[in-house]
Every structure is written in structure tokens, then in C-alpha cells.
C-alpha atoms as a PDB file:
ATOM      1  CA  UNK A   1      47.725 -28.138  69.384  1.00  0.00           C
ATOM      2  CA  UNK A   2      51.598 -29.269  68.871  1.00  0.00           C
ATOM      3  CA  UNK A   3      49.854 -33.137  68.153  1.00  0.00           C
ATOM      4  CA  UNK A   4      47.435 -31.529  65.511  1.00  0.00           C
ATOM      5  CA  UNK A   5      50.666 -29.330  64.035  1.00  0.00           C
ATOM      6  CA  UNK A   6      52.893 -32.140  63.873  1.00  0.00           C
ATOM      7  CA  UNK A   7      50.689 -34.616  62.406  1.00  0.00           C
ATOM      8  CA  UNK A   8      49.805 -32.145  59.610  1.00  0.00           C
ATOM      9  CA  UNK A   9      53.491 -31.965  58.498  1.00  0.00           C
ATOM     10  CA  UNK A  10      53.022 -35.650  56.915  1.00  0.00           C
ATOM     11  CA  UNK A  11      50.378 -36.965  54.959  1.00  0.00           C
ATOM     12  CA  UNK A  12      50.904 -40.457  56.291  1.00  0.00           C
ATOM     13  CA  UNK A  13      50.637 -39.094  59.997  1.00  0.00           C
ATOM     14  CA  UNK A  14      47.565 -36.850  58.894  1.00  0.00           C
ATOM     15  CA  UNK A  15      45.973 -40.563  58.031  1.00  0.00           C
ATOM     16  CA  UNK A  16      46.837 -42.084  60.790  1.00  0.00           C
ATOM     17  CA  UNK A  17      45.768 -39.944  63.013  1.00  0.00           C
ATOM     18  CA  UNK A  18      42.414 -39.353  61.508  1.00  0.00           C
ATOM     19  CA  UNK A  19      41.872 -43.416  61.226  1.00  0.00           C
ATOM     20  CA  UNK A  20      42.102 -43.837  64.751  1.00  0.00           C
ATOM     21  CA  UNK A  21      40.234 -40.966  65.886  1.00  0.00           C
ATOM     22  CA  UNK A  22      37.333 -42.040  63.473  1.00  0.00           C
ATOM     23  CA  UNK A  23      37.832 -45.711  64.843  1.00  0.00           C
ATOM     24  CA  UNK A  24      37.168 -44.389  68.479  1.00  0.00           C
ATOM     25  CA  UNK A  25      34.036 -42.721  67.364  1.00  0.00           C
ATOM     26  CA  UNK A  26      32.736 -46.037  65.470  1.00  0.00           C
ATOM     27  CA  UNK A  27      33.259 -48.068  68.422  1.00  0.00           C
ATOM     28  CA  UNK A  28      31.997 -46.001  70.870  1.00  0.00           C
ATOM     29  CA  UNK A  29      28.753 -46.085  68.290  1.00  0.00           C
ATOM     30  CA  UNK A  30      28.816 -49.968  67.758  1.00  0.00           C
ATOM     31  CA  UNK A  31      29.786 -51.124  71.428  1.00  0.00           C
ATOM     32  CA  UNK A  32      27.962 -48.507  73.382  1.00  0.00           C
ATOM     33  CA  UNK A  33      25.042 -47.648  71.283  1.00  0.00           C
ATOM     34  CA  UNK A  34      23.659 -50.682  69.363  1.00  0.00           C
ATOM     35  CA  UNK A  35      24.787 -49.374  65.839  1.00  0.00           C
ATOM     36  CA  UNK A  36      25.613 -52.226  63.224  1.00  0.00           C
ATOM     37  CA  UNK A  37      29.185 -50.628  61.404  1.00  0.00           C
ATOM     38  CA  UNK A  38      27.625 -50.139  58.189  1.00  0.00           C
ATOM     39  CA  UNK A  39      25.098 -47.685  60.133  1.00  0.00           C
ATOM     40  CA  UNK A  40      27.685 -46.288  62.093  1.00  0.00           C
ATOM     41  CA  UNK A  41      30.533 -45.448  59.385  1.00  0.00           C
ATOM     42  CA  UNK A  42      27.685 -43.807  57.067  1.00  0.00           C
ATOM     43  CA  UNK A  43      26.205 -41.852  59.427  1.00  0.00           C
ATOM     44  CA  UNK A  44      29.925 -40.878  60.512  1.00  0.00           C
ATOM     45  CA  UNK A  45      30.929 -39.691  56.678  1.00  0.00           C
ATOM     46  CA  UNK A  46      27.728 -37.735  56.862  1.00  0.00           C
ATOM     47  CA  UNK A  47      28.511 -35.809  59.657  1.00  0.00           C
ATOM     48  CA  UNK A  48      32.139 -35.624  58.837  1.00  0.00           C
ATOM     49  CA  UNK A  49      31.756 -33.829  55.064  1.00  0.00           C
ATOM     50  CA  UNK A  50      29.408 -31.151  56.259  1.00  0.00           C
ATOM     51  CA  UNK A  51      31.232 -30.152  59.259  1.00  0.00           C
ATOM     52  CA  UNK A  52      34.329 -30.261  56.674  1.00  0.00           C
ATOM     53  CA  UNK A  53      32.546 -27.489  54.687  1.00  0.00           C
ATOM     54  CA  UNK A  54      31.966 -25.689  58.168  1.00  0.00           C
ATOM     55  CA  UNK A  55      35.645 -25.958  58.675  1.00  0.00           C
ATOM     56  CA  UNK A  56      37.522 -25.162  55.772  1.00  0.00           C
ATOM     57  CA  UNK A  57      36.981 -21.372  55.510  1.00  0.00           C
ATOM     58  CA  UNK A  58      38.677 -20.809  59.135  1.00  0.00           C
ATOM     59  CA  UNK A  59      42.218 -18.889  59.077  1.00  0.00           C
ATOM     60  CA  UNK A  60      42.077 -18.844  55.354  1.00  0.00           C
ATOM     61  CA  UNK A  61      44.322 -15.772  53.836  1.00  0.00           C
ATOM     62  CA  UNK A  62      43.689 -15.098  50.065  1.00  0.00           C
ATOM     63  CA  UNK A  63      46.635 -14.420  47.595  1.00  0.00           C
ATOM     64  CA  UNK A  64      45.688 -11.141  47.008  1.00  0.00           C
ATOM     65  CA  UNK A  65      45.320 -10.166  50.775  1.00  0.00           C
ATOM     66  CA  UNK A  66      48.837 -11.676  51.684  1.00  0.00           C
ATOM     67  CA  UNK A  67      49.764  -9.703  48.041  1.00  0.00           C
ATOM     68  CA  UNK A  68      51.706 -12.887  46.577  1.00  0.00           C
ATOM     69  CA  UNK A  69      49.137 -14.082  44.010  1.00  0.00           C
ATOM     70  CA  UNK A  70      50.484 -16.857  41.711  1.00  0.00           C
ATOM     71  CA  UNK A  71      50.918 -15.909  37.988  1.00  0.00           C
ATOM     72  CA  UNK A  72      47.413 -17.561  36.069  1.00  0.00           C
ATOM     73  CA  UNK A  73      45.756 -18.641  40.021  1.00  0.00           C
ATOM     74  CA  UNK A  74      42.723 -16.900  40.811  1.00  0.00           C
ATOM     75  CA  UNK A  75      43.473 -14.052  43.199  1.00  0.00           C
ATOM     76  CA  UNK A  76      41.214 -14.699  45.847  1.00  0.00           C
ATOM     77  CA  UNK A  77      41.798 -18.476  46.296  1.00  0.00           C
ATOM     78  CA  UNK A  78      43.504 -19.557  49.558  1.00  0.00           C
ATOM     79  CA  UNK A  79      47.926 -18.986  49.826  1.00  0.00           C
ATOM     80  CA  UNK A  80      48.116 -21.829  51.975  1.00  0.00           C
ATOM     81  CA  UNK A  81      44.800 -23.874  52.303  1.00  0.00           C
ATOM     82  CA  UNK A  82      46.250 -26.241  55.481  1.00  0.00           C
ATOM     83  CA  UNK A  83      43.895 -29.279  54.264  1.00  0.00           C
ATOM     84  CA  UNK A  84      45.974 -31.845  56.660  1.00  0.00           C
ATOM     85  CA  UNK A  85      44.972 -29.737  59.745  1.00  0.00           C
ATOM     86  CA  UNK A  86      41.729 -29.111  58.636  1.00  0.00           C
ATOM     87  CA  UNK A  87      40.985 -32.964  57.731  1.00  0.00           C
ATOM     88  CA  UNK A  88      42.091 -33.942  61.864  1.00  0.00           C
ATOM     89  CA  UNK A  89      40.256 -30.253  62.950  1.00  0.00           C
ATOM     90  CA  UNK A  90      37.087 -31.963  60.643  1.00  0.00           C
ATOM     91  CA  UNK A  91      37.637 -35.277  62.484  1.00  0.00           C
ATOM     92  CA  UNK A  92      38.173 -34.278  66.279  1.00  0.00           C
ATOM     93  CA  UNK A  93      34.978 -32.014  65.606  1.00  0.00           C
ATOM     94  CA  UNK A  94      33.617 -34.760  63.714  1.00  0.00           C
ATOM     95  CA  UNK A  95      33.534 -37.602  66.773  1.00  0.00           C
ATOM     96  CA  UNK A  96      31.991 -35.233  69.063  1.00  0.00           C
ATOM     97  CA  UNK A  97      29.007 -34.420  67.035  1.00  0.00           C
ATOM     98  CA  UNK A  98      28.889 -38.067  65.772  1.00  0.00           C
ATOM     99  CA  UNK A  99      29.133 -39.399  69.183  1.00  0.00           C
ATOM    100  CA  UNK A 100      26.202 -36.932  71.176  1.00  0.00           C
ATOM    101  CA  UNK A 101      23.523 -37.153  67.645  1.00  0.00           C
ATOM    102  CA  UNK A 102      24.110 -41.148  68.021  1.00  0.00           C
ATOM    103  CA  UNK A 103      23.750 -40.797  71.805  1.00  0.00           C
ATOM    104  CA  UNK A 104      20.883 -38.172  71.599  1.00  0.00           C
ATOM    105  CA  UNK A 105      19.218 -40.160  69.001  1.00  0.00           C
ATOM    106  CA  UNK A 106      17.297 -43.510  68.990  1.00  0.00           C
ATOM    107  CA  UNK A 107      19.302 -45.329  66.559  1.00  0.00           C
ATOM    108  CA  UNK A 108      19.925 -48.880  67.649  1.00  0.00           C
ATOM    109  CA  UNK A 109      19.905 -51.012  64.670  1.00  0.00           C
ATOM    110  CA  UNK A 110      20.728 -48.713  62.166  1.00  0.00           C
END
């Protein structure tokens, strides 16, 4: 949890960290389960951007419910949205589902 916090501070960490989790998942894909990269890194974006729409409404507080909404901001969009921790949240969550559907699956060769 600290490692997630920390890294969400900086955008530069945020990418980071998210490149080398989503390089673990790839080669764990290529080495251990016959996927050619091009395979591997689509099927990974695919899994990534739906589980980031699965993600992003956790812990979200609207303006109006915190009562601080921005003059000319819609009132029920998000006082402080967290993308950074939600982007290595997406990505941790990501390489897990990535890793047992490319397991699970027959996909050598993709």
C-alpha cells in the first residue's frame, strides 16, 4: 500500500512502475506461454482498459458530497479523481487477469 501511495505522488514513478509491472506480465506470457509480443501486449491493453473502467469509480467522492464544488465544474464529477493510483491499481489487477486468461486459455501463437 505505502509502494502504490508513493509511486502515485509522481507521474514519472506512476510510469515506471506500471512499465515494469506490465513487462512482468508480457514475459511471463511470451516465455512461459508461447505468445509472440505482438499477441501478448494486445491482448494485455485489452484486458487492461476494461478492468480500468471497473476501477475508476472506487473511493470516488463527488464535489457536491464533499460540498466544495468548483465554480463552472459539474457538481457531481470526482474532487480528487487519484488517476496515478488507479492506473498501478488497473495494472497490478491487470497482470493477474492477463496472466490466468493466457494460462487458462489455449493461446500459443497468438
Amino acid at each position: 500500500m505505502r509502494l502504490i501511495k508513493r509511486a502515485s505522488t509522481s507521474f514519472l514513478a506512476t510510469g515506471a512502475l506500471i512499465s515494469v509491472l506490465t513487462a512482468v506480465a508480457i514475459t511471463v506470457a511470451v516465455k512461459g506461454f508461447g505468445l509472440s509480443i505482438g499477441g501478448a501486449l494486445s491482448l494485455y491493453f485489452i484486458v487492461w482498459w476494461t478492468l480500468l473502467f471497473t476501477v475508476l469509480p472506487f473511493g470516488v467522492r463527488s464535489q457536491a458530497a464533499i460540498g466544495e464544488v468548483v465554480a463552472g465544474t459539474e457538481p457531481g464529477a470526482p474532487s480528487v479523481p487519484g488517476l496515478n493510483e488507479k492506473a498501478i491499481w488497473t495494472t497490478m489487477i491487470s497482470d493477474a487477469v492477463f496472466v490466468a486468461v493466457v494460462a487458462a486459455l489455449p493461446l500459443s501463437g497468438l
